[in-house]
PDB file of N, CA and C in Angstrom:
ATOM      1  N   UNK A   1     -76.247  30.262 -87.691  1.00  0.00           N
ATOM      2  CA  UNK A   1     -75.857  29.152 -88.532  1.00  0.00           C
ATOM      3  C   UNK A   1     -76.601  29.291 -89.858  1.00  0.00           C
ATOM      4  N   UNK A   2     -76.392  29.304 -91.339  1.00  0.00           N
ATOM      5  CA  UNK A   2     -76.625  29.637 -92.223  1.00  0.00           C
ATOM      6  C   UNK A   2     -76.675  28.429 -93.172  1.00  0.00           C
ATOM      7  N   UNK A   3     -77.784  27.828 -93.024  1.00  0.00           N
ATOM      8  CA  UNK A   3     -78.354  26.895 -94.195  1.00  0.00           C
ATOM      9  C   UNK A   3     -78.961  27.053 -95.509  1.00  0.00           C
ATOM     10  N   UNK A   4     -78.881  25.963 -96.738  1.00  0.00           N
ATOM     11  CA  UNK A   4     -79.541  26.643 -97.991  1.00  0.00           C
ATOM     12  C   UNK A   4     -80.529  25.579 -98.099  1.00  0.00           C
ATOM     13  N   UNK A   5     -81.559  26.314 -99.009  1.00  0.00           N
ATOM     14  CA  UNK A   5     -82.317  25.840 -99.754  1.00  0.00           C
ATOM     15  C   UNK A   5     -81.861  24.858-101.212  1.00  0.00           C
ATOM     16  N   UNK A   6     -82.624  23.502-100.717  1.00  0.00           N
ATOM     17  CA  UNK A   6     -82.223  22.581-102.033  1.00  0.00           C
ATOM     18  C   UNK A   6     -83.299  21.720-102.447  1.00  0.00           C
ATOM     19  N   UNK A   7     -83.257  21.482-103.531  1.00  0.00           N
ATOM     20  CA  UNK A   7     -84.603  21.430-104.446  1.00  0.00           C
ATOM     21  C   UNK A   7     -84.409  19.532-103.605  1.00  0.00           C
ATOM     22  N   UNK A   8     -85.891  19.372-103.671  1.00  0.00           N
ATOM     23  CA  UNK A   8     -85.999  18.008-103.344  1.00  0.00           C
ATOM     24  C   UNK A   8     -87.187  17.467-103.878  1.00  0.00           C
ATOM     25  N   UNK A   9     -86.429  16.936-105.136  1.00  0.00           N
ATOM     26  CA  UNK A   9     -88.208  16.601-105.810  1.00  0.00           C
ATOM     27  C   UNK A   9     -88.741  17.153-106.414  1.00  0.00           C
ATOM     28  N   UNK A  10     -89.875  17.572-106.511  1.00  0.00           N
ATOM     29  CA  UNK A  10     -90.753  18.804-107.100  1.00  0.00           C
ATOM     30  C   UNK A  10     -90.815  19.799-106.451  1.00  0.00           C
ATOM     31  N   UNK A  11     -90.315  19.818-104.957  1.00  0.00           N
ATOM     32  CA  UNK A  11     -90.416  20.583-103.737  1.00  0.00           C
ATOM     33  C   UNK A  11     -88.878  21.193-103.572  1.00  0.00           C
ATOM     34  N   UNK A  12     -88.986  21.885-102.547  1.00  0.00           N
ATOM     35  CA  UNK A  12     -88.059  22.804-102.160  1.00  0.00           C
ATOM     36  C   UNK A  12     -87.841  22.229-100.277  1.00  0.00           C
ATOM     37  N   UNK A  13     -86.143  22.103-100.190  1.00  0.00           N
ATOM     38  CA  UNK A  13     -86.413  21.604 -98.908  1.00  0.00           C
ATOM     39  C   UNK A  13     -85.076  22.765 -98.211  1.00  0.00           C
ATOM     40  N   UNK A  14     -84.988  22.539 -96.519  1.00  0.00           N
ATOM     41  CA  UNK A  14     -83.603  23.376 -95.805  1.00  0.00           C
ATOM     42  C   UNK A  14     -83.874  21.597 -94.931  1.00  0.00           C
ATOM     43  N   UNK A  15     -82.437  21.087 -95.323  1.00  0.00           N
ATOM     44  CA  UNK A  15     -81.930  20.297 -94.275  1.00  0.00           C
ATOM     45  C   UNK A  15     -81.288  20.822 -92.888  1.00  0.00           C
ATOM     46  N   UNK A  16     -81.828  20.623 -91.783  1.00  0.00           N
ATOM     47  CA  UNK A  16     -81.454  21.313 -90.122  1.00  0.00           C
ATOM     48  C   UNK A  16     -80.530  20.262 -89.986  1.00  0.00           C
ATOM     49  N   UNK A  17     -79.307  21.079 -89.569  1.00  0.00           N
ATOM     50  CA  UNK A  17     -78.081  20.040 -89.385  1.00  0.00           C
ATOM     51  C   UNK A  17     -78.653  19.511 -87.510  1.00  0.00           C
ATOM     52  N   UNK A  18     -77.790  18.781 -87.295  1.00  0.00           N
ATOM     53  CA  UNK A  18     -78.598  18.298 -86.046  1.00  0.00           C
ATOM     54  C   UNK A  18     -77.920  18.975 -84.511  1.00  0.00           C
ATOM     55  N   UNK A  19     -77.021  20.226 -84.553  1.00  0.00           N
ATOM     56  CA  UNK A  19     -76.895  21.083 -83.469  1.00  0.00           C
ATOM     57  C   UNK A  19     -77.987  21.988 -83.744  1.00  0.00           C
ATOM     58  N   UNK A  20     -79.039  22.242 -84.532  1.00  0.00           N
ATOM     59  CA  UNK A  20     -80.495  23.130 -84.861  1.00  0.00           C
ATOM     60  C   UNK A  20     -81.067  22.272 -84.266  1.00  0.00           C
ATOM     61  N   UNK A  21     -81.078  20.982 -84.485  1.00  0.00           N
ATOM     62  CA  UNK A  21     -82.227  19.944 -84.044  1.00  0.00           C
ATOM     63  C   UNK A  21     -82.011  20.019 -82.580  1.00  0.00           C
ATOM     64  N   UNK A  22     -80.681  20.124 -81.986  1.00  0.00           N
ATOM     65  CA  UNK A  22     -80.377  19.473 -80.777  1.00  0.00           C
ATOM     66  C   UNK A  22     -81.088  20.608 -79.678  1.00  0.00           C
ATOM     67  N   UNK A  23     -80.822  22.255 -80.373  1.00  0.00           N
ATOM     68  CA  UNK A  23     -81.294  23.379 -79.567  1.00  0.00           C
ATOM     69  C   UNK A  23     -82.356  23.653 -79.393  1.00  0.00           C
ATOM     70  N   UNK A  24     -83.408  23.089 -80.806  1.00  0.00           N
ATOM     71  CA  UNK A  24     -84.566  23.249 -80.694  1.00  0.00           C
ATOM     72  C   UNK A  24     -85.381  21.961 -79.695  1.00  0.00           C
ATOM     73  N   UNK A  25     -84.918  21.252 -79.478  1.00  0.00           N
ATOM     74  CA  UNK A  25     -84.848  19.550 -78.555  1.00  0.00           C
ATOM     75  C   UNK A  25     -85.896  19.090 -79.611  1.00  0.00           C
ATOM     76  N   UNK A  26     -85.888  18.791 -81.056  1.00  0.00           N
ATOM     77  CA  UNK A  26     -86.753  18.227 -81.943  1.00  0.00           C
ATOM     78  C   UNK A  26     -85.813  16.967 -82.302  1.00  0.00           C
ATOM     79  N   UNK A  27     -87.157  16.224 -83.023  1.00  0.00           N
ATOM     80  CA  UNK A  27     -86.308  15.408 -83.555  1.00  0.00           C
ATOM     81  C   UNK A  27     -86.896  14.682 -84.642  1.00  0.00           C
ATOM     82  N   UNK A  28     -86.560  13.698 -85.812  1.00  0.00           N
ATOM     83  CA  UNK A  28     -87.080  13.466 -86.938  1.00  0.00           C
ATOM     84  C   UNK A  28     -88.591  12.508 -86.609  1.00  0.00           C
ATOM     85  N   UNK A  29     -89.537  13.378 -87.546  1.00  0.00           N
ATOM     86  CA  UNK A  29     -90.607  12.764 -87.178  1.00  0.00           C
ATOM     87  C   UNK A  29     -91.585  14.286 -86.595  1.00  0.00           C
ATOM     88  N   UNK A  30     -90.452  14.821 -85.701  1.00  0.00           N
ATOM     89  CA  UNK A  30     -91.362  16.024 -84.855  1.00  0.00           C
ATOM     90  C   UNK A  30     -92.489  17.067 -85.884  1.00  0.00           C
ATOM     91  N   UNK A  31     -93.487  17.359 -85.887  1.00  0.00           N
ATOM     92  CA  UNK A  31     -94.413  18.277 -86.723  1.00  0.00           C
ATOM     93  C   UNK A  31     -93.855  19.948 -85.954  1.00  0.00           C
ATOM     94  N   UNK A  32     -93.582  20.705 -86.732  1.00  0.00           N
ATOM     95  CA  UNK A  32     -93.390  21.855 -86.866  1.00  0.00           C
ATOM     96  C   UNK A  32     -93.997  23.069 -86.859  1.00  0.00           C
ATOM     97  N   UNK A  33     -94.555  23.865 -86.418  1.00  0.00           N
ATOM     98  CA  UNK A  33     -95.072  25.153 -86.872  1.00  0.00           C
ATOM     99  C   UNK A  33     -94.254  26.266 -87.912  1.00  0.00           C
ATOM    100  N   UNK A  34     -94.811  26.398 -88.768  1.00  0.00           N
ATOM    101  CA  UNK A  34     -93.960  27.619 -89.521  1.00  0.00           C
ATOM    102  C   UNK A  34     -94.398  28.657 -89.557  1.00  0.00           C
ATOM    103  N   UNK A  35     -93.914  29.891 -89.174  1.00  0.00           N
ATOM    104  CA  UNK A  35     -94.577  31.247 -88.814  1.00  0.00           C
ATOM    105  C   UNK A  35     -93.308  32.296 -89.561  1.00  0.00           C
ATOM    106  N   UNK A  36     -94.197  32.709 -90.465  1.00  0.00           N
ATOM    107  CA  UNK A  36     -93.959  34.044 -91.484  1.00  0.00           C
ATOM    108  C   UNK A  36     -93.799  35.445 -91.042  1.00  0.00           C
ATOM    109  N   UNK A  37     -92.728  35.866 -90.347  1.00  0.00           N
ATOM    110  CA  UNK A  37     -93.389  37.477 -90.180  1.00  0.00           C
ATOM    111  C   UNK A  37     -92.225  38.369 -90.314  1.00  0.00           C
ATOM    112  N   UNK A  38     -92.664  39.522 -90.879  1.00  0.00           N
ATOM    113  CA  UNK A  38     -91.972  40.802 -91.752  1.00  0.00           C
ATOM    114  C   UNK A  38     -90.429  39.981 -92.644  1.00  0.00           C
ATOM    115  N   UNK A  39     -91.463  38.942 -93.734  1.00  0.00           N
ATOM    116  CA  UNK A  39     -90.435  37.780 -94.289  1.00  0.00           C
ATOM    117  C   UNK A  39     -89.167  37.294 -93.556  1.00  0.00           C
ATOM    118  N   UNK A  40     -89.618  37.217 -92.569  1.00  0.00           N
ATOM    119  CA  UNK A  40     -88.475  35.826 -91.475  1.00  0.00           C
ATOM    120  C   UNK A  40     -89.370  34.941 -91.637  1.00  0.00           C
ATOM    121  N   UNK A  41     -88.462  33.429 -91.357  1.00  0.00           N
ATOM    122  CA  UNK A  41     -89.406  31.993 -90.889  1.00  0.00           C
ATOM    123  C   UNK A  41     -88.676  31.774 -89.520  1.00  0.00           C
ATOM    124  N   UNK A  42     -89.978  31.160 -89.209  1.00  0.00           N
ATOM    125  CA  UNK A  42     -89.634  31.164 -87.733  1.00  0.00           C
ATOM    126  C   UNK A  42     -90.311  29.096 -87.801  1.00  0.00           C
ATOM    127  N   UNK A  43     -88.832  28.533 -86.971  1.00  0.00           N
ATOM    128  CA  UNK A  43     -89.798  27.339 -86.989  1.00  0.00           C
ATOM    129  C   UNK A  43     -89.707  26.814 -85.460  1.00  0.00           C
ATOM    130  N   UNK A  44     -91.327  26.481 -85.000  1.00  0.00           N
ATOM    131  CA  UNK A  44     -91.052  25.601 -83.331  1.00  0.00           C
ATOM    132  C   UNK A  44     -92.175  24.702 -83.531  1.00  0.00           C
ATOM    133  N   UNK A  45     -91.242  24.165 -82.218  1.00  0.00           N
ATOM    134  CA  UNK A  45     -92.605  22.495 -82.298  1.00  0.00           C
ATOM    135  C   UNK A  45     -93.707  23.035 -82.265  1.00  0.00           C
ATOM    136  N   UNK A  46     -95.007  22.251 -83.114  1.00  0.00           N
ATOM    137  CA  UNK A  46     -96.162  22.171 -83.256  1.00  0.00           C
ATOM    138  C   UNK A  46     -97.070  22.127 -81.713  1.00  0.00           C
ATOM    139  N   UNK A  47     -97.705  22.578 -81.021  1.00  0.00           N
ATOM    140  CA  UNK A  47     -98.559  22.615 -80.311  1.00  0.00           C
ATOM    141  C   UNK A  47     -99.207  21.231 -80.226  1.00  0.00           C
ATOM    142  N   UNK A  48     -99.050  20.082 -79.515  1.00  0.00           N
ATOM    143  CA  UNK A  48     -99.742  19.273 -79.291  1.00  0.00           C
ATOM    144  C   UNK A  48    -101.541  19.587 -79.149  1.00  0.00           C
ATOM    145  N   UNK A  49    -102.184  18.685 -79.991  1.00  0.00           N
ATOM    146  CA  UNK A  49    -103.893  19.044 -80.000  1.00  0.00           C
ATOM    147  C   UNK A  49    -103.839  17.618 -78.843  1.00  0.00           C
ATOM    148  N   UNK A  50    -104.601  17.706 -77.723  1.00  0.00           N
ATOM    149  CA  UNK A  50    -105.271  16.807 -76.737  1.00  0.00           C
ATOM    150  C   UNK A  50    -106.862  16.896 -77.232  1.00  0.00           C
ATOM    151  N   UNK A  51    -107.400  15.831 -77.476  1.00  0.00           N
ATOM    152  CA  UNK A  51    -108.840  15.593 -77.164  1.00  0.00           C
ATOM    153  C   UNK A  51    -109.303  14.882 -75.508  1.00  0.00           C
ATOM    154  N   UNK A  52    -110.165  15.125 -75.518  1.00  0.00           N
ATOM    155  CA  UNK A  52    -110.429  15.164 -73.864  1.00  0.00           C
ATOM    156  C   UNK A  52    -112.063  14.023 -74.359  1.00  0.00           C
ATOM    157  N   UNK A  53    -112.152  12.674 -74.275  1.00  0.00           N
ATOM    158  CA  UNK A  53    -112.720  11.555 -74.566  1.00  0.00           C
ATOM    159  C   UNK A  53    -113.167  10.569 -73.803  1.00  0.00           C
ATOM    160  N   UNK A  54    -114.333  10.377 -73.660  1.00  0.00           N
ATOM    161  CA  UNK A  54    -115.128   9.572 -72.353  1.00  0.00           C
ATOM    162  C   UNK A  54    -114.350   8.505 -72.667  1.00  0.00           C
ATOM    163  N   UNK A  55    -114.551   7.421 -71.901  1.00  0.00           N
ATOM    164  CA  UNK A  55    -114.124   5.920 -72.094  1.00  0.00           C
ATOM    165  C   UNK A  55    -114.975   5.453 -73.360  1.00  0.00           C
ATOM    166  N   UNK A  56    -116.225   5.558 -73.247  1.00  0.00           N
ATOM    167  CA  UNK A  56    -117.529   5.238 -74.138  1.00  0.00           C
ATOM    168  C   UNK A  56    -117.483   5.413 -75.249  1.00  0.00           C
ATOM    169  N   UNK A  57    -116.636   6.688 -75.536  1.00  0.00           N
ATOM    170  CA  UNK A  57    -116.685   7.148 -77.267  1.00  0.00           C
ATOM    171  C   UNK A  57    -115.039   6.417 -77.669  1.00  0.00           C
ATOM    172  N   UNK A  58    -114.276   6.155 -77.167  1.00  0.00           N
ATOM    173  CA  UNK A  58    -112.769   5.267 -77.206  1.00  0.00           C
ATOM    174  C   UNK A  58    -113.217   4.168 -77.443  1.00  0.00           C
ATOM    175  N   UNK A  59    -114.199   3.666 -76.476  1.00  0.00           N
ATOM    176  CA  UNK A  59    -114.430   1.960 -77.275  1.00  0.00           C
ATOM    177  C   UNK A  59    -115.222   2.269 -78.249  1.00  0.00           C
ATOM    178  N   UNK A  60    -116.263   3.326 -78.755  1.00  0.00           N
ATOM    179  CA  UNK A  60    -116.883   3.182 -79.717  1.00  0.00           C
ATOM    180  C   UNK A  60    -116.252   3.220 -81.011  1.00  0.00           C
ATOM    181  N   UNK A  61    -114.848   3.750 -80.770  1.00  0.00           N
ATOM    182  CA  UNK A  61    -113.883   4.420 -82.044  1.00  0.00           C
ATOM    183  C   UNK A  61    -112.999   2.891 -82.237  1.00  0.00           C
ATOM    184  N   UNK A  62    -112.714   2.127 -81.429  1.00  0.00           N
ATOM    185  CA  UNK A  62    -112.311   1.188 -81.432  1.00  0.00           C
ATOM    186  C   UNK A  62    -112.684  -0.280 -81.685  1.00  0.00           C
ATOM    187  N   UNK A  63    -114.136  -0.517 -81.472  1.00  0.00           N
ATOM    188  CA  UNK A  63    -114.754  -1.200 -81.641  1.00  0.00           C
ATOM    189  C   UNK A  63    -114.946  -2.521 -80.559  1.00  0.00           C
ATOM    190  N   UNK A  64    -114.197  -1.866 -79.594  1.00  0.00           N
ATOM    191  CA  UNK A  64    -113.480  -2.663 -78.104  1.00  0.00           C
ATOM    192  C   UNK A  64    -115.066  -2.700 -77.312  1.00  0.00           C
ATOM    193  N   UNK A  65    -115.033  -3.904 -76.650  1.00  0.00           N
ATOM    194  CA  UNK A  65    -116.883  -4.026 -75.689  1.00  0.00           C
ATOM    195  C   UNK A  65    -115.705  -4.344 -74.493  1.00  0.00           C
ATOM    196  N   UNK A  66    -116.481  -4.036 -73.376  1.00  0.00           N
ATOM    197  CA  UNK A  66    -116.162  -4.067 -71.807  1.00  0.00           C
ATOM    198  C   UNK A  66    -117.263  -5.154 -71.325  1.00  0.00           C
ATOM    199  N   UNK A  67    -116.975  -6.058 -70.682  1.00  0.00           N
ATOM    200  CA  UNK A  67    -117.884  -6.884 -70.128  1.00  0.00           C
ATOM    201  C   UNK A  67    -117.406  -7.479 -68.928  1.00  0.00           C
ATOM    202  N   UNK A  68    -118.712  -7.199 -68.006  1.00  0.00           N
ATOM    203  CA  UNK A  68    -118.048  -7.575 -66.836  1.00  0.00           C
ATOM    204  C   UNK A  68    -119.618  -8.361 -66.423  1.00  0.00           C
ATOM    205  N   UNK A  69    -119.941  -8.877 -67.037  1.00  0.00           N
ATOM    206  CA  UNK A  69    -121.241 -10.073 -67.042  1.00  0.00           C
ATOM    207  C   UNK A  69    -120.945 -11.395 -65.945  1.00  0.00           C
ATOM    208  N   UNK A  70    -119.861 -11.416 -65.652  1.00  0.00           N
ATOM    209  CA  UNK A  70    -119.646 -12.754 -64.876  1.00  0.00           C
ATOM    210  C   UNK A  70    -118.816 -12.188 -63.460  1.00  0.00           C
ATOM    211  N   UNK A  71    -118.328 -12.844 -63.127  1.00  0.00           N
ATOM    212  CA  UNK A  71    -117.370 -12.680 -61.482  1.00  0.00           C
ATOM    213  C   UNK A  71    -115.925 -12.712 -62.328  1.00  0.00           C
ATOM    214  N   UNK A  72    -115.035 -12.255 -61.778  1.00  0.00           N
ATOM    215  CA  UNK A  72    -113.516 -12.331 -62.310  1.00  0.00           C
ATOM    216  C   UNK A  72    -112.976 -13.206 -60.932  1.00  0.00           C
ATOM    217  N   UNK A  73    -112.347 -13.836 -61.670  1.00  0.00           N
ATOM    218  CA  UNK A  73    -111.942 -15.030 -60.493  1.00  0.00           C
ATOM    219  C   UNK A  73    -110.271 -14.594 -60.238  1.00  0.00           C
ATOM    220  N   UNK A  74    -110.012 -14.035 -59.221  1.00  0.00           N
ATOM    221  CA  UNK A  74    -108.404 -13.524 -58.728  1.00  0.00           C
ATOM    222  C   UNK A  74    -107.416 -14.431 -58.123  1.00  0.00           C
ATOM    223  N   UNK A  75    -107.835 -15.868 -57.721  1.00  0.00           N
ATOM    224  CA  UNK A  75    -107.187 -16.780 -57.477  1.00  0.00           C
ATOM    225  C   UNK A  75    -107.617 -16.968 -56.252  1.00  0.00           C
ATOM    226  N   UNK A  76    -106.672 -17.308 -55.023  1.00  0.00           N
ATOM    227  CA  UNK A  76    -106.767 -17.386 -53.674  1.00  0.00           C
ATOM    228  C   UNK A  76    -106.095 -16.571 -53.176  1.00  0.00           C
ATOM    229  N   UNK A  77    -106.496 -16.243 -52.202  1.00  0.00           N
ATOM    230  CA  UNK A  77    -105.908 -15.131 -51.021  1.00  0.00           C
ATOM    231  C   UNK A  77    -104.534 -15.794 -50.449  1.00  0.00           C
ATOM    232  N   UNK A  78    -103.767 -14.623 -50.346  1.00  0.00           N
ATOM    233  CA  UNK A  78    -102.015 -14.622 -50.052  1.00  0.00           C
ATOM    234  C   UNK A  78    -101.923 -14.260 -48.937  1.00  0.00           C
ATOM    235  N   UNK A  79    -101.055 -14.786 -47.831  1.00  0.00           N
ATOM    236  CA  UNK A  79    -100.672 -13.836 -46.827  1.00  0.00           C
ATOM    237  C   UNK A  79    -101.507 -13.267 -45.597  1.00  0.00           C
ATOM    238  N   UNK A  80    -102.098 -12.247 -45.687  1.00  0.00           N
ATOM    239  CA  UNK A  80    -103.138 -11.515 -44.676  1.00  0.00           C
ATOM    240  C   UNK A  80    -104.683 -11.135 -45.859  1.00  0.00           C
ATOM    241  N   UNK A  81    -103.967 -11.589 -47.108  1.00  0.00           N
ATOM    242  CA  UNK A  81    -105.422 -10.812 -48.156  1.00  0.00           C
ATOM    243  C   UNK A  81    -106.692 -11.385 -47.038  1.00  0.00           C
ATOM    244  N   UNK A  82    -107.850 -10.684 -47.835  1.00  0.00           N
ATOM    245  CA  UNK A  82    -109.089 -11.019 -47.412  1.00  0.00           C
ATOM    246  C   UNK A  82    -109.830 -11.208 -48.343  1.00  0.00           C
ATOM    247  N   UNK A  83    -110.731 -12.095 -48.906  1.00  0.00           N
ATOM    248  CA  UNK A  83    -111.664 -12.310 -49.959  1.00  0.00           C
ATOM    249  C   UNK A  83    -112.715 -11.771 -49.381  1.00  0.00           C
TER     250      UNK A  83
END
């Protein structure tokens, strides 16, 4: 399938008609990798980065406190429960 280059802006853009989008299973919004080689472009989804994050440093980034200073009161027992 043979797309062009069209100026967009100050920039240079290739609009992916959406049977490119559909094969590649991307979709608007998706981050891209672009890979250059013996002048081909090659484009696939971006590699998701995972950080791997205690609970401790999440509330610290958040500014979120955990407190469990008192009893949590669950109501009354249902059925067969047991308190």
């Amino acid at each position: 399938m043979q797309v062009s280059i069209k100026k967009w802006g100050n920039s240079q853009g290739i609009i992916l008609p959406k049977e490119i989008m559909e094969l590649m299973n991307a979709k608007i919004g998706d981050a891209l990798d672009a890979v250059i080689d013996n002048g081909k472009l090659t484009l696939q989804p971006a590699k998701k980065q995972f950080t791997h994050k205690t609970l401790e440093e999440r509330m610290d980034e958040t500014g979120l406190q955990l407190s469990f200073g008192h009893e949590i009161e669950w109501g009354e027992s249902r059925g067969s429960e047991l308190w």
